[in-house]
N, C-alpha and C. Protein backbone atom coordinates (compact mmCIF):
# COMPACT_ATOMS: atom_id res chain seq x y z
N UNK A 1 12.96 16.53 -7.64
CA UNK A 1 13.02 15.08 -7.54
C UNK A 1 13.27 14.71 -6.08
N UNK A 2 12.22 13.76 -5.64
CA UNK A 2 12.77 13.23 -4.27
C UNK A 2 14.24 13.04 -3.64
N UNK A 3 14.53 12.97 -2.34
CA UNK A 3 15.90 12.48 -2.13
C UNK A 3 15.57 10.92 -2.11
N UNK A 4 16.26 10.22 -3.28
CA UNK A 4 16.50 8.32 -2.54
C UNK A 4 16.51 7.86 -1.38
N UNK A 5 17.46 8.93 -0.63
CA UNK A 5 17.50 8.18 0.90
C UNK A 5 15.98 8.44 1.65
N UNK A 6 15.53 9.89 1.34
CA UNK A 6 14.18 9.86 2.34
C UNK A 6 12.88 9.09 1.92
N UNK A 7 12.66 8.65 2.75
CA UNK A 7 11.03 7.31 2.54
C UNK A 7 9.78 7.77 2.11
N UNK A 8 9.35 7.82 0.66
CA UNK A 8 8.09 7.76 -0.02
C UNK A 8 7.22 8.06 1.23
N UNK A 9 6.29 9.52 1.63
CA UNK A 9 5.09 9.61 2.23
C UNK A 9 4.11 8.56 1.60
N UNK A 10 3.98 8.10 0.20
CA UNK A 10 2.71 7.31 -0.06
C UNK A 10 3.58 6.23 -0.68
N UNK A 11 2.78 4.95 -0.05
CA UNK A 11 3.61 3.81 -1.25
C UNK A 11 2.16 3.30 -2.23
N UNK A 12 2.18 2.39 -2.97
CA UNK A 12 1.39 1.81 -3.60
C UNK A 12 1.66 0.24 -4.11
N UNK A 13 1.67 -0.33 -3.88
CA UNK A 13 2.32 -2.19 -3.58
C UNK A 13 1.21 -3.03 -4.65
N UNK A 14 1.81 -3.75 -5.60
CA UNK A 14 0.86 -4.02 -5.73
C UNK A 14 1.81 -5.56 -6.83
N UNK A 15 1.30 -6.70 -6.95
CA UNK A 15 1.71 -7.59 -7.38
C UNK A 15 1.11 -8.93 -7.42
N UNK A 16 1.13 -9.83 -7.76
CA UNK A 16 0.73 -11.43 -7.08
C UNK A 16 0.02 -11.28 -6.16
N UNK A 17 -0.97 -12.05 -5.98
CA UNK A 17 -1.17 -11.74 -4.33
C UNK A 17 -0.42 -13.63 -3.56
N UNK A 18 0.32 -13.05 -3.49
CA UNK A 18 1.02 -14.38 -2.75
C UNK A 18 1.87 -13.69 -1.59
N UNK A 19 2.53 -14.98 -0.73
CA UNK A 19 3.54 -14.78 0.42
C UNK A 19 4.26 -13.43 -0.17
N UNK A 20 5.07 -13.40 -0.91
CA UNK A 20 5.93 -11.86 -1.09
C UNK A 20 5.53 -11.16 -1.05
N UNK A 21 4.18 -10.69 -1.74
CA UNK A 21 3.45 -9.43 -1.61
C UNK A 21 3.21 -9.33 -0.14
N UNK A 22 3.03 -10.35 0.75
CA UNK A 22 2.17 -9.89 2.06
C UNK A 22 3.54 -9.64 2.55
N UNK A 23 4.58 -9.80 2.36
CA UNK A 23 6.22 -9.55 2.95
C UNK A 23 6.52 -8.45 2.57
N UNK A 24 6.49 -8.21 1.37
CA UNK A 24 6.75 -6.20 1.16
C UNK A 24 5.76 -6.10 1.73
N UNK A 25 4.11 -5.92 1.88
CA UNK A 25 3.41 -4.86 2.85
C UNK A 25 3.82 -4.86 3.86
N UNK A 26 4.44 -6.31 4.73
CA UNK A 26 4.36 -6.80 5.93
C UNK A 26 5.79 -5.64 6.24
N UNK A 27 6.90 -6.08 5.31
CA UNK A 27 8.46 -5.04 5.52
C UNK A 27 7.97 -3.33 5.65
N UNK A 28 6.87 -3.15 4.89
CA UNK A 28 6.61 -1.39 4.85
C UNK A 28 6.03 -1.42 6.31
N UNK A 29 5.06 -2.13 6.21
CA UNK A 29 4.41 -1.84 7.95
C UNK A 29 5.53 -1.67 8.91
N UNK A 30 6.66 -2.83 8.98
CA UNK A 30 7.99 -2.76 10.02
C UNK A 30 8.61 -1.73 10.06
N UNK A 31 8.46 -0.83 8.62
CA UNK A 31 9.42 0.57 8.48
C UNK A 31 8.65 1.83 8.98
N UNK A 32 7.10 1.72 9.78
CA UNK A 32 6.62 2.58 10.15
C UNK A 32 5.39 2.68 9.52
N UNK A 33 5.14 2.56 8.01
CA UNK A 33 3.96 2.65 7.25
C UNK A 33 2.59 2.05 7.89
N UNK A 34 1.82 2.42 7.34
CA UNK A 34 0.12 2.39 7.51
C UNK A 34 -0.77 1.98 6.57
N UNK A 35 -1.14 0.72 6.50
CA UNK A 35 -2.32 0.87 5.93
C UNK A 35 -3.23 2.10 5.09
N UNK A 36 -3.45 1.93 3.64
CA UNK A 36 -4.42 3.27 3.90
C UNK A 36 -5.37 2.60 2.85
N UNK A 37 -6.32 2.66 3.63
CA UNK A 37 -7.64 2.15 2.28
C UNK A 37 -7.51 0.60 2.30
N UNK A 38 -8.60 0.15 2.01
CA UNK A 38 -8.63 -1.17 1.60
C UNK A 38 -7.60 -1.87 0.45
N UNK A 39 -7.28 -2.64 0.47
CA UNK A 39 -6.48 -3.61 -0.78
C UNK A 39 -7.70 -3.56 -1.97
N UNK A 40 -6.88 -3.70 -2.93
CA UNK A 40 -7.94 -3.61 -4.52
C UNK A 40 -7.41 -5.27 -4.64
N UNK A 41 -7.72 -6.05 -5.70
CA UNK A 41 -8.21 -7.43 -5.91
C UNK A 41 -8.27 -7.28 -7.68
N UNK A 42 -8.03 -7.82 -8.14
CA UNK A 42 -8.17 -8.29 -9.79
C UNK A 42 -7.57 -9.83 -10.53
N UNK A 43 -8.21 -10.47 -11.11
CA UNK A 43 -7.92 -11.30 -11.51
C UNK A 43 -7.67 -10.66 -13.34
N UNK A 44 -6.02 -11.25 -13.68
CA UNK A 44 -5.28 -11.17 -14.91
C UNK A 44 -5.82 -11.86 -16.02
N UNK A 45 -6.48 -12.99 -15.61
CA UNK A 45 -6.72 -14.32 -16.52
C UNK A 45 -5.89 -15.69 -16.12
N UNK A 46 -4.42 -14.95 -15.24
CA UNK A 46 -4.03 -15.82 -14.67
C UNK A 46 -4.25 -15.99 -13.33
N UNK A 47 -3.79 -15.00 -12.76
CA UNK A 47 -3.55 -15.09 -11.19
C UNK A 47 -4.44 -14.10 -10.85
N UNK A 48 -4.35 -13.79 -9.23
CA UNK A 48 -5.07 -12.88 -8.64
C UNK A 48 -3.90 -11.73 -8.22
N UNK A 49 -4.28 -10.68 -8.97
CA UNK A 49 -3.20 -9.33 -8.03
C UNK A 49 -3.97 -8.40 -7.28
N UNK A 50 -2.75 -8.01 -6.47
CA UNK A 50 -3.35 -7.17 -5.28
C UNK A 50 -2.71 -5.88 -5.43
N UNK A 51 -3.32 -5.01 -5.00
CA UNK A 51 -2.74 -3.78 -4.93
C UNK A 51 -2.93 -2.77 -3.40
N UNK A 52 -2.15 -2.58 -2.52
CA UNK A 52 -2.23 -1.69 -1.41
C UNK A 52 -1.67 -0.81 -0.84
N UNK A 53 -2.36 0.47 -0.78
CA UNK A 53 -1.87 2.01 -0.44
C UNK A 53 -1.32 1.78 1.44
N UNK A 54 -0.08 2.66 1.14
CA UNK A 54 0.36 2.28 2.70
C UNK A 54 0.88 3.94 2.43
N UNK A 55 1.20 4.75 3.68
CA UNK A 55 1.35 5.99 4.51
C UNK A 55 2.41 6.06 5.13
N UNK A 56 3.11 6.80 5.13
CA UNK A 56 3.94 7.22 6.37
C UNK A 56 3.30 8.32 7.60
N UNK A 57 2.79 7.54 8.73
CA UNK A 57 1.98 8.68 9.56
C UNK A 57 2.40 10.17 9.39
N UNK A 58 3.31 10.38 9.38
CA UNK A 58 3.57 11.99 9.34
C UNK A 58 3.09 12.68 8.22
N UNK A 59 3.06 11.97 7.11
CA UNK A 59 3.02 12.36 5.76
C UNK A 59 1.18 12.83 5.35
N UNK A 60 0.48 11.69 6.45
CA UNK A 60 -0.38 11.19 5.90
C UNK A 60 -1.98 12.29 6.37
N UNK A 61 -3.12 12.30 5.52
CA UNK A 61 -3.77 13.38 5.84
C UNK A 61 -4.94 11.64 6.38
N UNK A 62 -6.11 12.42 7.00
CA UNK A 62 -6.97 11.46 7.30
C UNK A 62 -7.23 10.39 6.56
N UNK A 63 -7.48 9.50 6.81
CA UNK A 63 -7.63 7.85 6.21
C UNK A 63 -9.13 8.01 5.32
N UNK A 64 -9.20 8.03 4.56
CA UNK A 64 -10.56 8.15 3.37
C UNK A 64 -12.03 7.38 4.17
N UNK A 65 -12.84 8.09 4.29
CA UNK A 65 -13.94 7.26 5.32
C UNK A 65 -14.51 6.49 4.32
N UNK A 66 -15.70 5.79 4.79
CA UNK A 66 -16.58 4.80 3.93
C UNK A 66 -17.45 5.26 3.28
N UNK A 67 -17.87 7.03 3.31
CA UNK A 67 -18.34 7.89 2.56
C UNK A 67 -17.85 8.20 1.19
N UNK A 68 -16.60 8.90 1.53
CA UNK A 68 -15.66 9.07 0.44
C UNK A 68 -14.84 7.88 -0.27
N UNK A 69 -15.04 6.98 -0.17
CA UNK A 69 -14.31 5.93 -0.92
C UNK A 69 -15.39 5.38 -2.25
N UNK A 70 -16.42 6.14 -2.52
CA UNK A 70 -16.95 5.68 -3.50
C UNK A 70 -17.34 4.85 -3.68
């Protein structure tokens, strides 16, 4: 089992797509994290959610090209 204190190599964010969501990605980016991959998009019936893969550079193996992303 992970240690709590050490920081997730991969996160996965995903919620509302409103102001908070862009504030947790925006807080992971401040803690070092990366972008990885495009944001995914779905509409519930209600709202629109978002979902986005973020990295810890050290952790992280090459960024998925536009080949491999299917």
């Amino acid at each position: 089992m992970p240690d709590p204190a050490e920081p997730l190599g991969y996160r996965l964010i995903t919620g509302p797509d409103d102001a908070e969501f862009c504030a947790r990605v925006t807080g992971l980016l401040d803690q070092g994290y990366r972008l990885y991959g495009s944001p995914a998009l779905t509409f519930n019936g209600e709202r629109v959610v978002a979902a986005q893969a973020l990295v810890l550079p050290s952790s992280a193996g090459p960024e998925p090209s536009e080949d491999s992303r299917g």
